[in-house]
Every structure is written in structure tokens, then in C-alpha cells.
C-alpha atoms as a PDB file:
ATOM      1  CA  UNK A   1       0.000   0.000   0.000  1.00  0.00           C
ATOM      2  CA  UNK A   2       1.356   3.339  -0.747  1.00  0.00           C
ATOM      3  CA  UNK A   3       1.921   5.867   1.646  1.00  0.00           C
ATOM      4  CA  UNK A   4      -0.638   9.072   2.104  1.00  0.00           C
ATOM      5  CA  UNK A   5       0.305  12.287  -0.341  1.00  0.00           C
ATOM      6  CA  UNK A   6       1.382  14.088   2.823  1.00  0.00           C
ATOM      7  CA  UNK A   7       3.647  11.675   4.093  1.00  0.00           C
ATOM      8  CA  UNK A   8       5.768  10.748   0.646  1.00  0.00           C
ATOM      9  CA  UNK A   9       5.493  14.269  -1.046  1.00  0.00           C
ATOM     10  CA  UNK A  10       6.872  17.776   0.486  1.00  0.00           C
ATOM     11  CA  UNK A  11       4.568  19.987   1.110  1.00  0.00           C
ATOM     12  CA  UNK A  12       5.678  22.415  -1.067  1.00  0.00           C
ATOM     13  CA  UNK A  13       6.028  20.103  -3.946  1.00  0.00           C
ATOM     14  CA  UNK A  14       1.822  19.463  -4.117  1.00  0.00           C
ATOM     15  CA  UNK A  15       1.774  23.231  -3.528  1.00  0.00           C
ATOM     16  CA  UNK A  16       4.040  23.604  -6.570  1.00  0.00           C
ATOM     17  CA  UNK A  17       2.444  21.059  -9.072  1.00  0.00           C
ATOM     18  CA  UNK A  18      -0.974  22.914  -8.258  1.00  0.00           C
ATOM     19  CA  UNK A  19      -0.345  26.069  -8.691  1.00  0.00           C
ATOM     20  CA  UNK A  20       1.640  25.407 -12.361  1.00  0.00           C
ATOM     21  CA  UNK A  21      -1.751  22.999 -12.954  1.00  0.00           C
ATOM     22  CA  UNK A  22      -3.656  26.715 -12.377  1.00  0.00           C
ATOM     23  CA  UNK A  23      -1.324  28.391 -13.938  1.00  0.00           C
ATOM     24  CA  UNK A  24      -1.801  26.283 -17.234  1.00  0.00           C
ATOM     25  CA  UNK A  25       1.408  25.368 -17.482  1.00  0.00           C
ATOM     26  CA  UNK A  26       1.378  21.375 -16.862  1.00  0.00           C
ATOM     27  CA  UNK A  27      -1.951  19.683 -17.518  1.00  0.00           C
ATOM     28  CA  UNK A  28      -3.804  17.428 -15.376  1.00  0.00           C
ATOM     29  CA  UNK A  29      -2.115  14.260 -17.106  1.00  0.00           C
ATOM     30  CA  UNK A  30       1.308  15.499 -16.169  1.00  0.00           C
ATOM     31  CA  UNK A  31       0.069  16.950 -12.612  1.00  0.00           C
ATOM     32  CA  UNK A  32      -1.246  13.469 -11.977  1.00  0.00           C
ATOM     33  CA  UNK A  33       2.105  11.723 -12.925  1.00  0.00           C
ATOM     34  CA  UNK A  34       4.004  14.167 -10.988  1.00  0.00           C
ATOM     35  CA  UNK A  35       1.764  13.635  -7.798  1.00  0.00           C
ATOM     36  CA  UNK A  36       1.249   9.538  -8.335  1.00  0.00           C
ATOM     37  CA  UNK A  37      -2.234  10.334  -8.072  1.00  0.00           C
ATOM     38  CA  UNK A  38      -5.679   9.460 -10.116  1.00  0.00           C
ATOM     39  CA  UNK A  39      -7.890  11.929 -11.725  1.00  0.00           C
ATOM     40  CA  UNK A  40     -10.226  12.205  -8.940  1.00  0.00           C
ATOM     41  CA  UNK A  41      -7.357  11.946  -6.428  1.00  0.00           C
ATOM     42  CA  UNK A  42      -6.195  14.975  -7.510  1.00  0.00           C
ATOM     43  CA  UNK A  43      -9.074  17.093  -7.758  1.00  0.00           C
ATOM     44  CA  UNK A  44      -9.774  16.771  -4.322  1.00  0.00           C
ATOM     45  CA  UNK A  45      -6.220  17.636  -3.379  1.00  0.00           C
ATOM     46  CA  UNK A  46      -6.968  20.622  -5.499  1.00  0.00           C
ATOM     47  CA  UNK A  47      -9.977  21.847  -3.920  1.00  0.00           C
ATOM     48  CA  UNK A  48      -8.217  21.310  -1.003  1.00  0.00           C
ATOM     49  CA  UNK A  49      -5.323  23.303  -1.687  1.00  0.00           C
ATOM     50  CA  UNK A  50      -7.734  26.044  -3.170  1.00  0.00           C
ATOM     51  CA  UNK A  51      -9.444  27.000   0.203  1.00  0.00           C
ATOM     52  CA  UNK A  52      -6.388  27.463   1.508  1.00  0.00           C
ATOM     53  CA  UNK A  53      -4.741  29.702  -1.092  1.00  0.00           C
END
């Protein structure tokens, strides 16, 4: 089983790959990849992310 987001990925690495999703500069393929997460994993991380930026 891998481990949660927040315990294999720094912080400031999700924040990153976020904010260059927003940005348009990766797209949600490539954010995925970078994150080792699904689609719908990474939405939520988003929205999460969001409320707090």
C-alpha cells in the first residue's frame, strides 16, 4: 500500500504542481504523474489546496 500524499510528497512540492496545474502550465495528465495520483485523487487535493490559497 502506498503511503498518504502528505507523508511521501513535500509539502511544497503538491503546492508547486498545483499552482503550475492553475497556472496552465502542466496539464492534469502530467500533474497526476508528478503527484502519483488518479484523476479524482487529484481534484480533491486541489480543492483542497484552493481553500487554503
Amino acid at each position: 500500500m502506498r503511503k498518504q500524499i502528505h507523508k511521501r510528497l513535500p509539502k511544497d512540492f503538491v503546492e508547486d504542481v498545483i499552482r503550475t496545474f492553475r497556472e496552465e502550465k502542466i496539464n492534469r495528465e502530467q500533474a497526476c504523474e508528478l503527484l502519483g495520483l488518479s484523476e479524482a485523487q487529484f481534484y480533491r487535493w486541489k480543492e483542497k489546496y484552493s481553500a487554503f490559497n
